[in-house]
N, C-alpha and C. Protein backbone atom coordinates (compact mmCIF):
# COMPACT_ATOMS: atom_id res chain seq x y z
N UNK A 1 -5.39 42.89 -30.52
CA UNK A 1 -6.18 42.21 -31.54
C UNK A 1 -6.27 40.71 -31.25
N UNK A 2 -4.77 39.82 -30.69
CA UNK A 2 -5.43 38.56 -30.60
C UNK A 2 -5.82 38.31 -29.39
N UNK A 3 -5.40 39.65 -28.25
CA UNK A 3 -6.74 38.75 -27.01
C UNK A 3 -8.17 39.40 -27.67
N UNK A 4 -8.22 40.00 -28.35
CA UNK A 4 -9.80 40.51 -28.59
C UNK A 4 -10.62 38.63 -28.99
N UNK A 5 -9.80 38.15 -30.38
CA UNK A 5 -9.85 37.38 -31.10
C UNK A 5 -10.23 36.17 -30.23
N UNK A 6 -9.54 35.82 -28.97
CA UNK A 6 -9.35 34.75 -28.49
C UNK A 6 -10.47 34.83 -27.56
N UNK A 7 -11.17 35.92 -26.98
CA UNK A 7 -12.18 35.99 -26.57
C UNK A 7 -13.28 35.93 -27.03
N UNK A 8 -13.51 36.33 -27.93
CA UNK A 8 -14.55 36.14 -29.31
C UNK A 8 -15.00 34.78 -28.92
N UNK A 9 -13.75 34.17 -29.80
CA UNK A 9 -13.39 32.44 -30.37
C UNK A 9 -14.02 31.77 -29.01
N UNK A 10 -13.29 32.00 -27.66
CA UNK A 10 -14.10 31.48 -26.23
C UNK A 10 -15.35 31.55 -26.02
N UNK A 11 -16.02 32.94 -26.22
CA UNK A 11 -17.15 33.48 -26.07
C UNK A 11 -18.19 32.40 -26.86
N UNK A 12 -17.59 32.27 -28.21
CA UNK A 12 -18.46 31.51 -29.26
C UNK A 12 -18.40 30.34 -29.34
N UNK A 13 -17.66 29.51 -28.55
CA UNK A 13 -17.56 28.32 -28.42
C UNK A 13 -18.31 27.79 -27.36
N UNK A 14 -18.11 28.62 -26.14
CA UNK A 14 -18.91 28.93 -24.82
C UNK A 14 -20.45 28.54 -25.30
N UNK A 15 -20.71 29.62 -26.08
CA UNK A 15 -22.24 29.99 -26.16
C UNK A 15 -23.11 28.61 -26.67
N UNK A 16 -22.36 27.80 -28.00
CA UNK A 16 -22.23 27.08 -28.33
C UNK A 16 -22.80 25.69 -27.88
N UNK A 17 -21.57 25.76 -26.70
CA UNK A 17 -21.73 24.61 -25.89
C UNK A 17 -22.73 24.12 -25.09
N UNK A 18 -23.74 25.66 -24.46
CA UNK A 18 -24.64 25.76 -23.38
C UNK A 18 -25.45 25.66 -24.03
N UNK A 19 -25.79 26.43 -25.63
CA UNK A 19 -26.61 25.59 -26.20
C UNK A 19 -27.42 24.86 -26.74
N UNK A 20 -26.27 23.99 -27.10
CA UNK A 20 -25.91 22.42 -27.16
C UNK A 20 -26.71 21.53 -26.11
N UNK A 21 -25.78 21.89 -24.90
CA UNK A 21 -26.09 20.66 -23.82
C UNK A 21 -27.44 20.37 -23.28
N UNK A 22 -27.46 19.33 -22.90
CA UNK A 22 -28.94 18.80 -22.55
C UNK A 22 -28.88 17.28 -22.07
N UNK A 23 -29.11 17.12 -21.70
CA UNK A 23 -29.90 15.48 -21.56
C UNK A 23 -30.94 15.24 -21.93
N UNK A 24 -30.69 14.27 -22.10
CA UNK A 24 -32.00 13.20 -22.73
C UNK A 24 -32.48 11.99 -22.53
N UNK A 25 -33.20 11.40 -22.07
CA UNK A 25 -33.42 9.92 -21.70
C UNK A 25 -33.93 8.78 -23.07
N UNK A 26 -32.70 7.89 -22.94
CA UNK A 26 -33.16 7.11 -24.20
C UNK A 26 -33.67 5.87 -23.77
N UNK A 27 -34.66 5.55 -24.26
CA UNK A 27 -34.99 4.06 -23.98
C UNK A 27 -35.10 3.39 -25.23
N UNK A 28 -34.01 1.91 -24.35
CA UNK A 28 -33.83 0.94 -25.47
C UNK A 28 -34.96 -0.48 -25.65
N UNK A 29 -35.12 -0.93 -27.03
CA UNK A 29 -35.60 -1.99 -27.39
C UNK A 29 -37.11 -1.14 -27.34
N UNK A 30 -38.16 -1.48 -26.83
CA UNK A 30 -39.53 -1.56 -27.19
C UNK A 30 -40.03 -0.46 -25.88
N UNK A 31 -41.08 -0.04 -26.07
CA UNK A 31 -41.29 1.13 -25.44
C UNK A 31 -42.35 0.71 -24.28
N UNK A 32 -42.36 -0.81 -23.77
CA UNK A 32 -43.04 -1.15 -22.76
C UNK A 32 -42.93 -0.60 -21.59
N UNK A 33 -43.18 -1.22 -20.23
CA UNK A 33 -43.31 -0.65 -19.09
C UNK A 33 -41.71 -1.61 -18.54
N UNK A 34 -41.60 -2.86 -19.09
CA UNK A 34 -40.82 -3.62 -18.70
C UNK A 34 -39.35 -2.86 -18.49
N UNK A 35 -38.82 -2.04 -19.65
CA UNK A 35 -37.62 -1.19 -19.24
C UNK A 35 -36.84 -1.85 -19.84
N UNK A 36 -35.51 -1.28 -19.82
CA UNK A 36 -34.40 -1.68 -20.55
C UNK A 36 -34.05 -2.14 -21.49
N UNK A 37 -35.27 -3.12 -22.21
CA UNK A 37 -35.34 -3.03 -23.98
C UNK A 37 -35.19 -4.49 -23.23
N UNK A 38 -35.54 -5.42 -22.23
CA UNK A 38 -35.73 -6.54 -21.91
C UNK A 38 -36.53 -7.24 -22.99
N UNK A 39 -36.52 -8.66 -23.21
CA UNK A 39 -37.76 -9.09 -24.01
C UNK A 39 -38.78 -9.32 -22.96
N UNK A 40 -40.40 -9.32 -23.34
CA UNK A 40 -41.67 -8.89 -22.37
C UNK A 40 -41.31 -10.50 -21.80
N UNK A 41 -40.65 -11.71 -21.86
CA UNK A 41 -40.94 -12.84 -21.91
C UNK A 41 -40.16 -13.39 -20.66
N UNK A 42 -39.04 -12.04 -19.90
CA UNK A 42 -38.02 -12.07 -19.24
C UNK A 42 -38.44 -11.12 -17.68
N UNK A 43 -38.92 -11.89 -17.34
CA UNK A 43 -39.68 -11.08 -15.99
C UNK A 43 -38.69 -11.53 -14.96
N UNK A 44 -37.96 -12.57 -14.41
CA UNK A 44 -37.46 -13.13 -12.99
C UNK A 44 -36.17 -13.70 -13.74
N UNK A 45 -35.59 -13.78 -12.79
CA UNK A 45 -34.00 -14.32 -12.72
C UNK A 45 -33.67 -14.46 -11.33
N UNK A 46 -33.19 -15.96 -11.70
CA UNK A 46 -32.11 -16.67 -10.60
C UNK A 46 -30.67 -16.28 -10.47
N UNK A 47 -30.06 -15.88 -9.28
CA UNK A 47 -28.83 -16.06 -9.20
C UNK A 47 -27.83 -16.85 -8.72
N UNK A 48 -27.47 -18.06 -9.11
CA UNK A 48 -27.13 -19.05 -8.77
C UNK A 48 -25.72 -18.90 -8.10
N UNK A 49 -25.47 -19.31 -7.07
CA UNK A 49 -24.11 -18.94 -6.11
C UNK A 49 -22.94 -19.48 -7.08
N UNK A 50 -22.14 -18.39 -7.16
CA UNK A 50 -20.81 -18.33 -8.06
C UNK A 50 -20.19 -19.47 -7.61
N UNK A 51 -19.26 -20.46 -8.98
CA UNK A 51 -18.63 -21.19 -8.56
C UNK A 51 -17.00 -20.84 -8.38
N UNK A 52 -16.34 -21.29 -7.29
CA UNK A 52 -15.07 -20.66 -7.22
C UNK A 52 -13.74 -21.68 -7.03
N UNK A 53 -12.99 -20.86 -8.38
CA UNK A 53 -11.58 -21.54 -8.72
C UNK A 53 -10.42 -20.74 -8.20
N UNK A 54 -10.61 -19.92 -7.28
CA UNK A 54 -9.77 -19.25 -6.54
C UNK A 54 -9.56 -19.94 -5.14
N UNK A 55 -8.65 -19.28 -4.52
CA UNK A 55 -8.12 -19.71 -3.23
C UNK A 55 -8.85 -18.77 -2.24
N UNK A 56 -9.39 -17.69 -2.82
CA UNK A 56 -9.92 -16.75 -1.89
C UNK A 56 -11.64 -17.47 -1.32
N UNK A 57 -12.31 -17.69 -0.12
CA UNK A 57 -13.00 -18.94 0.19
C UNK A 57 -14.07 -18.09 -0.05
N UNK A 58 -14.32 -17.09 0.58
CA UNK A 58 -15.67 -15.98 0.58
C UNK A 58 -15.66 -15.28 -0.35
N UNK A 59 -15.13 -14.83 -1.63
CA UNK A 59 -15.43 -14.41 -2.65
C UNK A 59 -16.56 -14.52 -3.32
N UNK A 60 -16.72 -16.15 -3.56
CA UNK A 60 -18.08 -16.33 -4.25
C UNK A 60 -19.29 -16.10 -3.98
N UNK A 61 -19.38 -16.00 -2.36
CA UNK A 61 -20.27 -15.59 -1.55
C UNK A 61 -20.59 -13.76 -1.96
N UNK A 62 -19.45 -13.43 -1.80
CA UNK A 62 -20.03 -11.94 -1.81
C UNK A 62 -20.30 -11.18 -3.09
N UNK A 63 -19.80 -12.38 -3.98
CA UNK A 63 -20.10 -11.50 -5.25
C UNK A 63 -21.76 -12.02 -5.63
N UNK A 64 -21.85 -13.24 -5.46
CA UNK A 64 -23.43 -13.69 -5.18
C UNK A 64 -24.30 -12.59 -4.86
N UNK A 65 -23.97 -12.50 -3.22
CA UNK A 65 -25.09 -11.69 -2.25
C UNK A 65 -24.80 -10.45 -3.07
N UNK A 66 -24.00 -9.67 -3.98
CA UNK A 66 -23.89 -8.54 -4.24
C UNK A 66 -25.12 -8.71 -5.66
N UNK A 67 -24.61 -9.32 -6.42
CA UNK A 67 -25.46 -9.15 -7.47
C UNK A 67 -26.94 -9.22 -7.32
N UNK A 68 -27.39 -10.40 -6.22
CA UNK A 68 -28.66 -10.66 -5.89
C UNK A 68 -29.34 -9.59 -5.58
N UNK A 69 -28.58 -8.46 -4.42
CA UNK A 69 -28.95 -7.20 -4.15
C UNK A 69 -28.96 -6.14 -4.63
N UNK A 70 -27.70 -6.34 -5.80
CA UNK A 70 -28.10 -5.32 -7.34
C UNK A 70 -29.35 -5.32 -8.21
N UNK A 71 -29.83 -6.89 -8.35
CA UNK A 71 -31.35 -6.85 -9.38
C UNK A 71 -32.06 -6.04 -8.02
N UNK A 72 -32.11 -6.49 -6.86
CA UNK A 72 -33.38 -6.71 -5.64
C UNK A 72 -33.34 -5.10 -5.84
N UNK A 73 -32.21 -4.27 -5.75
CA UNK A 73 -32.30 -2.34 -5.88
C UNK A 73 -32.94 -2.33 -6.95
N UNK A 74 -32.14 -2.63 -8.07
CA UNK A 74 -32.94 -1.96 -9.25
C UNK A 74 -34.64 -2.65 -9.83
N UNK A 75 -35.06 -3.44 -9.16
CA UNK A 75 -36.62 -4.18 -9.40
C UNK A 75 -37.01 -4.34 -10.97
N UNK A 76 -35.70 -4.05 -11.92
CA UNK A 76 -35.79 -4.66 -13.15
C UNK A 76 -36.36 -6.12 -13.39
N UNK A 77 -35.85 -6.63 -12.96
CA UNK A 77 -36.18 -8.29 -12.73
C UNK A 77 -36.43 -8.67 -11.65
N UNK A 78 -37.43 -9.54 -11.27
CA UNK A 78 -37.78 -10.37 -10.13
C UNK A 78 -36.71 -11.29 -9.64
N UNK A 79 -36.55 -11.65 -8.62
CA UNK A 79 -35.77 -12.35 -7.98
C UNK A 79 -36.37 -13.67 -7.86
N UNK A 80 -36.05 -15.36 -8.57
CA UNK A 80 -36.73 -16.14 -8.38
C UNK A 80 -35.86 -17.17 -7.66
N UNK A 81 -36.61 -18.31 -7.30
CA UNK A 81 -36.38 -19.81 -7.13
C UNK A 81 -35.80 -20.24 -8.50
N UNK A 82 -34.78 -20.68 -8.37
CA UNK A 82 -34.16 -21.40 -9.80
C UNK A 82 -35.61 -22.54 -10.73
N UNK A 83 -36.36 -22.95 -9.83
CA UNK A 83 -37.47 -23.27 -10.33
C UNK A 83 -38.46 -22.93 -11.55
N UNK A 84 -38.65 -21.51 -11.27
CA UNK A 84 -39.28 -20.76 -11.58
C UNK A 84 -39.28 -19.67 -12.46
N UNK A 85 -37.58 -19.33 -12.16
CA UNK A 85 -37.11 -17.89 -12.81
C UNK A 85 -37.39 -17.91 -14.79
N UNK A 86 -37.86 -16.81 -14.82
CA UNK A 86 -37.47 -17.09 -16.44
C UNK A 86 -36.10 -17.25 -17.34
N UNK A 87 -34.78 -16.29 -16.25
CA UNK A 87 -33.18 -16.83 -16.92
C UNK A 87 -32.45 -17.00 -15.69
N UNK A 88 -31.78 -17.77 -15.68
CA UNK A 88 -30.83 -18.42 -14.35
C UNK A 88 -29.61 -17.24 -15.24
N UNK A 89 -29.00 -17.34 -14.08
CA UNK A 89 -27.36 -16.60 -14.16
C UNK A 89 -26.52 -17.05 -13.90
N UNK A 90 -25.32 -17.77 -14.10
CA UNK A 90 -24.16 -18.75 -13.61
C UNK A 90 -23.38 -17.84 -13.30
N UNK A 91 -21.82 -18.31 -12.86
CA UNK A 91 -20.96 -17.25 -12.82
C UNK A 91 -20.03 -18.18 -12.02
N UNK A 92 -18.23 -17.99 -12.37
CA UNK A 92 -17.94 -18.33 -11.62
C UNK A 92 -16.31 -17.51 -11.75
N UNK A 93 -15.48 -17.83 -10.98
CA UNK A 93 -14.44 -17.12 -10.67
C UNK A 93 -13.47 -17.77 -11.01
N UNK A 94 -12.77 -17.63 -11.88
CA UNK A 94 -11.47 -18.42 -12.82
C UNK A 94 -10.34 -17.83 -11.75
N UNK A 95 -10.02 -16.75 -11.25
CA UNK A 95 -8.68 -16.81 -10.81
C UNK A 95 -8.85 -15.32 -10.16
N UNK A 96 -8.24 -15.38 -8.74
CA UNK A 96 -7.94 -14.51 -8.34
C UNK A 96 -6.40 -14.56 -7.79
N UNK A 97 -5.80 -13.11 -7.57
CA UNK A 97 -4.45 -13.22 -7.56
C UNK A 97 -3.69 -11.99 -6.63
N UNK A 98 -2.76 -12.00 -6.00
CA UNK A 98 -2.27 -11.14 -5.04
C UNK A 98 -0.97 -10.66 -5.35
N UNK A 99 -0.32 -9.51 -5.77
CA UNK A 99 0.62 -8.71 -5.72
C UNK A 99 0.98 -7.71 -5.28
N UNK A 100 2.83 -7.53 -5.24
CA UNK A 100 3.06 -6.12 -4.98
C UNK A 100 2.42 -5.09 -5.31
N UNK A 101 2.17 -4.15 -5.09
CA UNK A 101 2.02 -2.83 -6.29
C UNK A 101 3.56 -1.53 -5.55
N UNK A 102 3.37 -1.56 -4.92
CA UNK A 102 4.57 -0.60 -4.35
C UNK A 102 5.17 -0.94 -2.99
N UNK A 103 6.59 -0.54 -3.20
CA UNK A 103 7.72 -1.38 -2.28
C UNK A 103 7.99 -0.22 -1.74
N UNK A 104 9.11 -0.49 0.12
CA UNK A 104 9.40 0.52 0.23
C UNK A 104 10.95 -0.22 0.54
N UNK A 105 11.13 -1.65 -0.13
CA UNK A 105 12.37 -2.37 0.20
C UNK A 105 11.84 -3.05 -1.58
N UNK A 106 12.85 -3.70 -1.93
CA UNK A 106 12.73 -4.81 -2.68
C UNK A 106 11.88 -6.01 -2.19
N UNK A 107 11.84 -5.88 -1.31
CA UNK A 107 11.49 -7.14 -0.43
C UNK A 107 10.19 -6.92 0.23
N UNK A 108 9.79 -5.54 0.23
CA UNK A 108 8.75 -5.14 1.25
C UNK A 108 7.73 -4.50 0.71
N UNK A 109 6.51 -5.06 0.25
CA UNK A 109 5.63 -4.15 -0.33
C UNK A 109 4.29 -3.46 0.62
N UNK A 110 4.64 -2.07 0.51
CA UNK A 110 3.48 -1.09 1.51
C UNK A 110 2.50 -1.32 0.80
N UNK A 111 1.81 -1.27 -0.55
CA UNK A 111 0.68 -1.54 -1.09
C UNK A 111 0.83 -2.86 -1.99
N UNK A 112 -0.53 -3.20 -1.74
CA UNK A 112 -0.25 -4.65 -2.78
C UNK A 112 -2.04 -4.46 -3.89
N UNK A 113 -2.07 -5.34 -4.46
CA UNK A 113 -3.29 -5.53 -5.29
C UNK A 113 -4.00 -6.79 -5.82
N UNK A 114 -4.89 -7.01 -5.75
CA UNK A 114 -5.66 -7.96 -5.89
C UNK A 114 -6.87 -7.93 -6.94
N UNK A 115 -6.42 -9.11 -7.85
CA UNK A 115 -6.82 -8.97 -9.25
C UNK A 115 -8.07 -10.34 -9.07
N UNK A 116 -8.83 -10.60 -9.98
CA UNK A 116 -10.29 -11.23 -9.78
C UNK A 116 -10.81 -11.47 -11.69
N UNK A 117 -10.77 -12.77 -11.67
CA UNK A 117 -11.62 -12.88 -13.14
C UNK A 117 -12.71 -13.56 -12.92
N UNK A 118 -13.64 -13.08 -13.82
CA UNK A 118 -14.74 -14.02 -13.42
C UNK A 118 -15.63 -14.28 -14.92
N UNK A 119 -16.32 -15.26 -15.23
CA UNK A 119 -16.70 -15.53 -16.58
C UNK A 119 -18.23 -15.89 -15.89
N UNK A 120 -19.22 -15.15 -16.56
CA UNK A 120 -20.58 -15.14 -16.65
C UNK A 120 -21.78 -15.73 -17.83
N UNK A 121 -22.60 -16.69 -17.39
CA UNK A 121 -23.45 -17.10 -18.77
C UNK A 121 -24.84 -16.67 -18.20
N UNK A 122 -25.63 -16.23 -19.02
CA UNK A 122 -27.00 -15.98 -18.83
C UNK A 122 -27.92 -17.29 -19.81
N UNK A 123 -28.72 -17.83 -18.95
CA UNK A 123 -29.29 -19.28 -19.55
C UNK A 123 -30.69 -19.02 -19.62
N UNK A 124 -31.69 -19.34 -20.67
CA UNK A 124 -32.95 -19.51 -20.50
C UNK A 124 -32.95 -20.77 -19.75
N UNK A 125 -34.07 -20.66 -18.68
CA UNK A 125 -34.51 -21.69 -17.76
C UNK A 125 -34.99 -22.81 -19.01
N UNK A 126 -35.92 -22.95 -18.99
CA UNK A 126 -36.41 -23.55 -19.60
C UNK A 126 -36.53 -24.22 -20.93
N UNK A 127 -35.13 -23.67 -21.78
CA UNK A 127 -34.27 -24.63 -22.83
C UNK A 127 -33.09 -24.77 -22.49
N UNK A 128 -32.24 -24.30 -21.75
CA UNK A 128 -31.16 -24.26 -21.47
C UNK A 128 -30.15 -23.83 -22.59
N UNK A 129 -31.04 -22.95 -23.44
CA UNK A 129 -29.95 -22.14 -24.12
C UNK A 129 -29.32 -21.11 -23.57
N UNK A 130 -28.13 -20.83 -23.99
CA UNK A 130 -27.32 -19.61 -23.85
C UNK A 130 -27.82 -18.35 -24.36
N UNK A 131 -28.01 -17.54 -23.65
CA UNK A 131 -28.75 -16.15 -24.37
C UNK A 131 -27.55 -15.36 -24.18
N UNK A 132 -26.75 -15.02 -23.65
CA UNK A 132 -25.54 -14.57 -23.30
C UNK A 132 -24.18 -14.99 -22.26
N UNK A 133 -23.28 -14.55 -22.94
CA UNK A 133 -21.59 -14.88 -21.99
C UNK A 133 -20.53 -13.83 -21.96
N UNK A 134 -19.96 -13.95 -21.14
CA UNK A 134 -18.50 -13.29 -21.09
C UNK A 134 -17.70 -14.10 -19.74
N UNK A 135 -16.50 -14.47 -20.62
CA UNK A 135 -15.43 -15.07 -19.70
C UNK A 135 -14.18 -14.34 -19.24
N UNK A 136 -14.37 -12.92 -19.50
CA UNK A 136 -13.43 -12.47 -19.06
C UNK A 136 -13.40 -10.81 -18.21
N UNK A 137 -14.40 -11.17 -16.92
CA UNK A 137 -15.26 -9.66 -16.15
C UNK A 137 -13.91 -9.76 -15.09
N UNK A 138 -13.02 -8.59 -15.31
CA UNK A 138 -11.85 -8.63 -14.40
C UNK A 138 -12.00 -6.96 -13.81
N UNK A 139 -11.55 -7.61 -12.35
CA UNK A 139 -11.44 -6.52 -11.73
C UNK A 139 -10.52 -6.12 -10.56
N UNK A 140 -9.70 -4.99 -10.83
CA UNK A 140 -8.54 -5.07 -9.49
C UNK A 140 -8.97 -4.15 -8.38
N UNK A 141 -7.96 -4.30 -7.20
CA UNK A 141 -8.31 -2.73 -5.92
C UNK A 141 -6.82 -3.04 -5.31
N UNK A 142 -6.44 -2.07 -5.04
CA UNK A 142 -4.99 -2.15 -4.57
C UNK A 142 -5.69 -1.59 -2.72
N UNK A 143 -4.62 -2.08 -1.73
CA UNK A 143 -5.18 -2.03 -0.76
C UNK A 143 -3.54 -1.78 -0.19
N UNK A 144 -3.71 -0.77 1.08
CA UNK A 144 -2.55 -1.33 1.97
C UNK A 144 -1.73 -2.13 2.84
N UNK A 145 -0.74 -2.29 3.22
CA UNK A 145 -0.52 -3.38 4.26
C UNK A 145 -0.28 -2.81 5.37
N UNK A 146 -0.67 -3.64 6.28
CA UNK A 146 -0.54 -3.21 7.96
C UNK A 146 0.78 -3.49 8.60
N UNK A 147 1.13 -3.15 9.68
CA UNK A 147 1.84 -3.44 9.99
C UNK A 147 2.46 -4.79 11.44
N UNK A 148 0.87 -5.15 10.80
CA UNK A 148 0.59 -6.60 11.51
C UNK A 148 -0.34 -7.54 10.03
N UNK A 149 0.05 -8.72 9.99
CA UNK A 149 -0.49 -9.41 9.42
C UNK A 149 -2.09 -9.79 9.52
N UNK A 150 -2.90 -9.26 10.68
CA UNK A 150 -3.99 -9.58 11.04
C UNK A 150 -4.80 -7.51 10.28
N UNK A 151 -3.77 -6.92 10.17
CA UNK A 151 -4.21 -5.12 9.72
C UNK A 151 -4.22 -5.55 8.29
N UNK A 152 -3.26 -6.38 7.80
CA UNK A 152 -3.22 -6.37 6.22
C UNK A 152 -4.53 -7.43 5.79
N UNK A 153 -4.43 -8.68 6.44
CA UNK A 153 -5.55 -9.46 6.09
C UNK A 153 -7.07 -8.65 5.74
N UNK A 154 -7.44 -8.06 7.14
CA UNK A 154 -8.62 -6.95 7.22
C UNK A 154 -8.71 -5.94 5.94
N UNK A 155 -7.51 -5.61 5.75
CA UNK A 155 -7.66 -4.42 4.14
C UNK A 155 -7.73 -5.25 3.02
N UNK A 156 -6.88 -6.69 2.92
CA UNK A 156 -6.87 -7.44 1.79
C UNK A 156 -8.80 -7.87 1.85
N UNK A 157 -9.04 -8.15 3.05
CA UNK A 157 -10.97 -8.33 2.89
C UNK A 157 -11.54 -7.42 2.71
N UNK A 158 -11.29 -5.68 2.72
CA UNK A 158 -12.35 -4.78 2.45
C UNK A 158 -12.48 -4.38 0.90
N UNK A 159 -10.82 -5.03 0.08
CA UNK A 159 -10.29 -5.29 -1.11
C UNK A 159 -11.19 -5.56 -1.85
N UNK A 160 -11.60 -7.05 -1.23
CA UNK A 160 -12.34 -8.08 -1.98
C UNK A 160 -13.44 -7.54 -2.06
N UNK A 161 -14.04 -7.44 -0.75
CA UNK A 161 -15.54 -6.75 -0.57
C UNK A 161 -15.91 -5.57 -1.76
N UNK A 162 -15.29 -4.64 -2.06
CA UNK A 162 -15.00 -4.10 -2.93
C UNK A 162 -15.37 -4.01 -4.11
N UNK A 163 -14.44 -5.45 -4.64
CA UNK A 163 -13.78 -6.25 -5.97
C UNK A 163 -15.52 -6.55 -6.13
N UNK A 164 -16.17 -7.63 -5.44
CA UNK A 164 -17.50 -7.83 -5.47
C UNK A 164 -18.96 -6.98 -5.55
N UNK A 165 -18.97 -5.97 -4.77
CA UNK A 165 -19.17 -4.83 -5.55
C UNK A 165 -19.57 -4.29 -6.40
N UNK A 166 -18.42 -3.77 -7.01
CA UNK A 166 -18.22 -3.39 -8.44
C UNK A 166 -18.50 -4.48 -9.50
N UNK A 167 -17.72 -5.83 -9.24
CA UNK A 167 -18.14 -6.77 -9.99
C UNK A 167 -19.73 -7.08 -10.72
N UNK A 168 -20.43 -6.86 -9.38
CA UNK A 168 -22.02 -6.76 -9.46
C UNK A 168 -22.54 -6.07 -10.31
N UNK A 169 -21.78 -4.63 -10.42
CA UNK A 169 -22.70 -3.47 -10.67
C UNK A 169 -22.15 -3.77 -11.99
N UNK A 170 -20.74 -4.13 -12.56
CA UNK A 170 -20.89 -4.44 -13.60
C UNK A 170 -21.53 -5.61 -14.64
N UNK A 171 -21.30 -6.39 -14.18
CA UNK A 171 -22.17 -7.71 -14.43
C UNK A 171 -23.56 -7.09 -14.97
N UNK A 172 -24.38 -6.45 -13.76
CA UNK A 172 -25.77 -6.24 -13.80
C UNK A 172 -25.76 -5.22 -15.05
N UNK A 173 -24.82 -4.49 -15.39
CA UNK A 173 -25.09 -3.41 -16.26
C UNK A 173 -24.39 -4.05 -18.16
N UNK A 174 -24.26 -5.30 -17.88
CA UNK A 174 -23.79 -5.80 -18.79
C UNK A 174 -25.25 -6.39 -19.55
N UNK A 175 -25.49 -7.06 -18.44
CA UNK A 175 -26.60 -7.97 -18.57
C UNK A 175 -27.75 -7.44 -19.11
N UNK A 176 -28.49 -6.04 -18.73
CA UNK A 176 -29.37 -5.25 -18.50
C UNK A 176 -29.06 -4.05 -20.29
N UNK A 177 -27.53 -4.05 -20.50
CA UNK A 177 -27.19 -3.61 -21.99
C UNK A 177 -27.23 -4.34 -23.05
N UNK A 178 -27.52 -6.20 -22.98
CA UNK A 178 -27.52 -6.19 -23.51
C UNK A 178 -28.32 -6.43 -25.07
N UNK A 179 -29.74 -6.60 -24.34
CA UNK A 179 -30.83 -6.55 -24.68
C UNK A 179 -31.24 -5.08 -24.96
């Protein structure tokens, strides 16, 4: 009686579920061609090279070239001349940082991790108001160490490469939500 019961209960929950399920595509803000619920008034954006308060030298660089190449994929926004653009994008990097994550001595760490903050403003060009911020876009990647200092450097850079990245894709999906 209760495997009958419990099959039932599966069966009908099952059935239920399938359905249920579906996708659906929602589009936000106004039902233009523009997308993303952008205002029509927001066509191009500048990405202005990150400023950097870290010790790490190429960071700012790659989180730059990453984001630039995140709008340039998704063709949401035009890519402008700071001249021109309808919102500039600032961004800069408050602190990046290097630790253990796992030892195989007290003294000896086989994996380490590398942590990254970065604080973002979105500016209308042309008043220089603030349309949006966040000062606190953090992101880690734990990487291994070599067993040469020139093997660990190389993983601590594919780290970063990484860190930048992701950074982008989030940034861009911040930016793009929140309109």
């Amino acid at each position: 009686m209760k495997k009958n019961t419990t099959k039932l209960l599966f069966s009908l929950v099952l059935s239920l579920f399938l359905a249920g399920c579906g996708y659906q595509i929602v589009q936000k803000g106004n039902s233009s061609s523009h997308g993303a619920g952008l205002p029509e008034w927001i066509q191009s954006i500048y990405v202005a090279p990150f400023h950097n308060k870290s010790t790490e030298l190429m960071l700012s660089s790659w989180i730059t070239d990453e984001l630039r190449q995140e709008f340039m994929r998704s063709r949401l926004l035009r890519l402008a001349p700071r001249e021109t653009a309808d919102i500039i994008l600032e961004g800069e990097i408050l602190e990046s940082g290097t630790g253990g994550l796992s030892y195989i001595r007290s003294d000896v760490a086989v994996e380490r991790r590398i942590n990254v903050v970065c604080a973002i403003r979105l500016k209308n060009r042309k008043t220089g108001d603030i349309l949006w911020e966040s000062s606190n876009i953090t992101r880690e990647e734990g990487f291994l160490t070599g067993q040469e200092l020139m093997e660990t450097t190389v993983r601590k850079e594919n780290a970063m490469r990484k860190i930048s990245r992701y950074m982008a894709e989030e940034i861009y999906h911040r930016i793009t939500d929140v309109f």
